[in-house]
Protein backbone atom coordinates (compact mmCIF):
# COMPACT_ATOMS: atom_id res chain seq x y z
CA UNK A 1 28.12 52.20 -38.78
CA UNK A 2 26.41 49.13 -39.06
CA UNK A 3 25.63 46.87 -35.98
CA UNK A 4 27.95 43.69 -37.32
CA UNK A 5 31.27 46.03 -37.66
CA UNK A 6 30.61 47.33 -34.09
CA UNK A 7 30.75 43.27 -32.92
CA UNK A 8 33.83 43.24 -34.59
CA UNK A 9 36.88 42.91 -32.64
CA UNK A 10 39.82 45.46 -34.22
CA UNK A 11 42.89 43.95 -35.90
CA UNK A 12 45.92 44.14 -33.45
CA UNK A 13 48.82 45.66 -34.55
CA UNK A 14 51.30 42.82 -33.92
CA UNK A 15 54.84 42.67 -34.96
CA UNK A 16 58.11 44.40 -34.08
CA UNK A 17 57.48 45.89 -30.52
CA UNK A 18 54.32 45.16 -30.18
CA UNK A 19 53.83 41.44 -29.41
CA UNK A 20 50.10 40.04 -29.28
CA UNK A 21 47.69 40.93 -26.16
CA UNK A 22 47.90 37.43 -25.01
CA UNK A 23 51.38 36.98 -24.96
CA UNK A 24 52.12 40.28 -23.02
CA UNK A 25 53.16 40.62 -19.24
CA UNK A 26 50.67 40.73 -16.84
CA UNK A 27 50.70 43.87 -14.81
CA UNK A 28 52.56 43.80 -12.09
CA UNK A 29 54.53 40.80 -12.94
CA UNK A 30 58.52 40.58 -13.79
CA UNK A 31 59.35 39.07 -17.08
CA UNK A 32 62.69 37.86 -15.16
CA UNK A 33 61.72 36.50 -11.95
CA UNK A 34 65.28 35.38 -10.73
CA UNK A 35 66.99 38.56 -11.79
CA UNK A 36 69.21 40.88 -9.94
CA UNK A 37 66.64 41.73 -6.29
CA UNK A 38 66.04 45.24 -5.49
CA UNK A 39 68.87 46.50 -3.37
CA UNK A 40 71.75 44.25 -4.23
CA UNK A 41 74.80 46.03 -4.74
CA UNK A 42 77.68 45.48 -7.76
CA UNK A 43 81.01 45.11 -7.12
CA UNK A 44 82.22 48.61 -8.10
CA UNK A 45 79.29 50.05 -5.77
CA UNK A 46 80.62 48.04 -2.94
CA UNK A 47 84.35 49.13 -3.62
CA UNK A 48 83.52 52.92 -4.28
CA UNK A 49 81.38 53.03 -1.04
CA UNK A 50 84.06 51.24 1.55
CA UNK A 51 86.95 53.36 -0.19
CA UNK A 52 85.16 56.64 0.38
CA UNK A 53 84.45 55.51 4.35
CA UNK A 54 86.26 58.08 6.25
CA UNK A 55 89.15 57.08 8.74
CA UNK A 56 91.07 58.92 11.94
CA UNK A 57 94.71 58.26 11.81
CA UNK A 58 97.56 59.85 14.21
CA UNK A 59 99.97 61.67 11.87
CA UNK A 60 102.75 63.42 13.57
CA UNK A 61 100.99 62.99 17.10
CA UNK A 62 98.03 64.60 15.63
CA UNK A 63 94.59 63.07 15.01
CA UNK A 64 93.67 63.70 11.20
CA UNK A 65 90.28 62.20 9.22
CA UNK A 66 90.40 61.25 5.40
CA UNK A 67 89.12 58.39 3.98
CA UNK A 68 90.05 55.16 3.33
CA UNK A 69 91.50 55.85 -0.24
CA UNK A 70 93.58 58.77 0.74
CA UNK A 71 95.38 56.64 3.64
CA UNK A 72 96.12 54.46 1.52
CA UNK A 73 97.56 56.00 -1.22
CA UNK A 74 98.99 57.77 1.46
CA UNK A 75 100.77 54.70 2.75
CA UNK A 76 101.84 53.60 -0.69
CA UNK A 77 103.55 56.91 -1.62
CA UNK A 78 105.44 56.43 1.61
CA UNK A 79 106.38 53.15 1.33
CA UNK A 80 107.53 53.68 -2.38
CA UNK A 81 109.91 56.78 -1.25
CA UNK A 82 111.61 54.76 1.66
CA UNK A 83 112.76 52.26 -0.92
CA UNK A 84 110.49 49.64 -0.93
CA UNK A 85 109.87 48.54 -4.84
CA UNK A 86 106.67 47.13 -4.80
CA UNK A 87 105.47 49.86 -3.61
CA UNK A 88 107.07 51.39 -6.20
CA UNK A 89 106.08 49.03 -9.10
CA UNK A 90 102.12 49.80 -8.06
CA UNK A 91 102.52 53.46 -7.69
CA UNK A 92 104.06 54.60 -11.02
CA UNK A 93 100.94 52.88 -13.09
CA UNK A 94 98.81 55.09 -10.94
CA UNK A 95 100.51 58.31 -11.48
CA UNK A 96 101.38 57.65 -14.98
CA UNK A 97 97.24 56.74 -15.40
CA UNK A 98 96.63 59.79 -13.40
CA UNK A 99 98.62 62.21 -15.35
CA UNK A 100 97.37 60.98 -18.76
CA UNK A 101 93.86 61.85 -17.60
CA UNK A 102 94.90 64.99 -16.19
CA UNK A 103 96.55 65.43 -19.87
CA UNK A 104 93.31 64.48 -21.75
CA UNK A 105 90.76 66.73 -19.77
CA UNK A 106 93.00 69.70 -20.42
CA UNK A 107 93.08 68.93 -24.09
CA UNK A 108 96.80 69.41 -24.39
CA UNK A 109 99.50 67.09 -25.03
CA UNK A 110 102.81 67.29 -23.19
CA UNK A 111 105.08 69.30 -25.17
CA UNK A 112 108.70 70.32 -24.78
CA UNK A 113 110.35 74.00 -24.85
CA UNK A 114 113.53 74.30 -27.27
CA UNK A 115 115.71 74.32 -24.20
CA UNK A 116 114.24 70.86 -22.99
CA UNK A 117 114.81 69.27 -26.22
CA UNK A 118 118.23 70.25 -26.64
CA UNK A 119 119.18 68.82 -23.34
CA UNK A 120 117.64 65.84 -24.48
CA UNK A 121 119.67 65.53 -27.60
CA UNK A 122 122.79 66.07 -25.64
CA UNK A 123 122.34 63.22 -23.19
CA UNK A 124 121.34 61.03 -26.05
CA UNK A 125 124.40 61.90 -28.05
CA UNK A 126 126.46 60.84 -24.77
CA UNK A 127 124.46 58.16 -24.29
CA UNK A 128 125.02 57.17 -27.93
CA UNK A 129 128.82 57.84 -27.82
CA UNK A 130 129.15 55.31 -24.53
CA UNK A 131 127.34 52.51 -26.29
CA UNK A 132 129.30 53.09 -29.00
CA UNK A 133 132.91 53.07 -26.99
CA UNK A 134 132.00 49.27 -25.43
């Protein structure tokens, strides 16, 4: 090589992903200065960490542990089987929710046996017939 092509600087390769040498980030330095600080937690973080904090209740005049989300379903199951229908109105989207994923990770839908089905028809049928009588 000659001595003027060694003076040369190189081309840079700018364009897509590869912006020019001057207009890069300094190491070290954030490109977003007021985002999220190190440590902060999210909202879902927060709630899966507090409902997961474990608890001592008296249950039958006996001390048990579990945590905070088990108690309270705990509670809510109670309360919704002693009659009370808020309770109730919360708890059947969570079991309902619950049983669909239960479905979907085994891969199988809910299916009836011959026996089920006929039973079905048959209260249908009535069920038909009464609607029809009034």
């Amino acid at each position: 090589m000659s001595e003027p092509e060694k003076d040369k600087p190189k081309e840079e390769n700018v364009g897509y992903c590869n912006p020019p040498k001057h207009t890069r980030f300094q190491a070290g330095v954030s490109g977003n200065v007021a985002g999220r600080p190190r440590g902060k937690v999210n909202m879902v973080t927060l709630l899966e960490r507090t409902l997961r904090e474990p608890i001592v209740i008296n249950e039958n005049g006996q001390r048990k542990t579990m945590t905070k989300m088990q108690a309270a379903i705990k509670k809510l199951v109670s309360q919704a089987t002693s009659g009370n229908l808020a309770a109730l109105r919360m708890l059947m989207p969570l079991v309902v929710s619950a049983e669909q994923r239960t479905n979907d990770a085994q891969g199988e839908r809910f299916s009836l046996n011959e026996a089920d089905q006929k039973v079905i028809a048959k209260i249908l049928e009535r069920f038909e017939r009464s609607t029809e009588e009034e």
